[in-house]
Protein backbone atom coordinates (compact mmCIF):
# COMPACT_ATOMS: atom_id res chain seq x y z
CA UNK A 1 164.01 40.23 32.29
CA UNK A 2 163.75 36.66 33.95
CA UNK A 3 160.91 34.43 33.24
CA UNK A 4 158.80 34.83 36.53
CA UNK A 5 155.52 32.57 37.24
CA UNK A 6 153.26 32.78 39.70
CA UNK A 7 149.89 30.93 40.48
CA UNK A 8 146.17 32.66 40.56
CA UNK A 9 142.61 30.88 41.04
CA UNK A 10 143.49 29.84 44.21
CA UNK A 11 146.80 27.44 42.68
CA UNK A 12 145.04 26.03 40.16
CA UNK A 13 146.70 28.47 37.77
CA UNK A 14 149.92 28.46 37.05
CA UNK A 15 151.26 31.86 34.84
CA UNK A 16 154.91 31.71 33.36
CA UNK A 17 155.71 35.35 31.96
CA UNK A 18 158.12 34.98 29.59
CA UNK A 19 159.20 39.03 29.59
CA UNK A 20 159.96 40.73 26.01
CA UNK A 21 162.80 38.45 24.24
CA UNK A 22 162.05 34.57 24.86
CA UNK A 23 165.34 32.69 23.01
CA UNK A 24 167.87 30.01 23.50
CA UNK A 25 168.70 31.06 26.60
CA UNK A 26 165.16 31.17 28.71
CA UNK A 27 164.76 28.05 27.20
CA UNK A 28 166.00 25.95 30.36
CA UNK A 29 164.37 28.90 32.84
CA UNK A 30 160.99 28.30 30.89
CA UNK A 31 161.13 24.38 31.37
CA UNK A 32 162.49 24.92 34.78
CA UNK A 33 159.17 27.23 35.43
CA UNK A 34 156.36 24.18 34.99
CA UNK A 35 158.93 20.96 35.55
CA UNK A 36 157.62 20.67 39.71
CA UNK A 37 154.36 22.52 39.40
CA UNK A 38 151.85 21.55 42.45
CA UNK A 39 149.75 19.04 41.90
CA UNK A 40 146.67 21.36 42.50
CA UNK A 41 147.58 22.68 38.86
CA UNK A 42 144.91 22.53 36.47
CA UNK A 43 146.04 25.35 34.02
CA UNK A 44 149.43 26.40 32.38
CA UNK A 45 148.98 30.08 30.87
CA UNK A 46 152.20 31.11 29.18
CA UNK A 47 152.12 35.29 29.39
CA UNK A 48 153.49 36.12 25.57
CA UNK A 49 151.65 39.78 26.16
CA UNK A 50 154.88 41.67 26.62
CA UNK A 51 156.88 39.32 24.00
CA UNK A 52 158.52 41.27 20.96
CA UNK A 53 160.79 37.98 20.06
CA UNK A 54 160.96 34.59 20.07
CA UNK A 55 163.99 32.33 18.36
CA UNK A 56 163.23 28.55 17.14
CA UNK A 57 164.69 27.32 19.84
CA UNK A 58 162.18 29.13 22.66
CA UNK A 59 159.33 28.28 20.15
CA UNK A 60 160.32 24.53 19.60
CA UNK A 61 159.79 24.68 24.18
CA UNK A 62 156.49 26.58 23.76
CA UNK A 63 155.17 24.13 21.80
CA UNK A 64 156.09 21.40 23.82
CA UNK A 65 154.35 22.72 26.80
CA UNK A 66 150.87 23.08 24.88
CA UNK A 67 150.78 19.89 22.75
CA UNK A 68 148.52 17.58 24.11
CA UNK A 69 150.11 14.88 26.31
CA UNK A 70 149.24 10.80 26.49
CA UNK A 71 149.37 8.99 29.35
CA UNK A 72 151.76 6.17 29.25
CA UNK A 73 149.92 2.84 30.40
């Protein structure tokens, strides 16, 4: 299964379903999946519902995604 996204709340939602095995090689998919998101994005939700496994590697990505962020000045 591919990792498939798609945006809800009228595009200020964007969902990344990540399918059942999320490893080393989603990893550049995943990135690829919220690297040009549209800049009415408010939300990232990362859809782990149907996930049975997940290497370091695809973990190590997850994590980047959710860890807070600071702005460069």
């Amino acid at each position: 299964m591919e990792i498939r996204s798609s945006y809800q709340n009228q595009g200020q939602t964007l969902i990344i379903d990540v399918g059942t095995k999320f490893d080393f090689s989603k990893v550049e998919d995943f990135r690829n999946a919220y690297d040009k998101i549209d800049d009415d994005v408010a939300h990232i939700a990362v859809d782990l519902s149907q996930t049975e496994y997940m290497d370091s590697s695809a973990s190590v990505s997850y994590t980047h995604l959710t860890l807070p962020t600071t702005p460069y000045v």
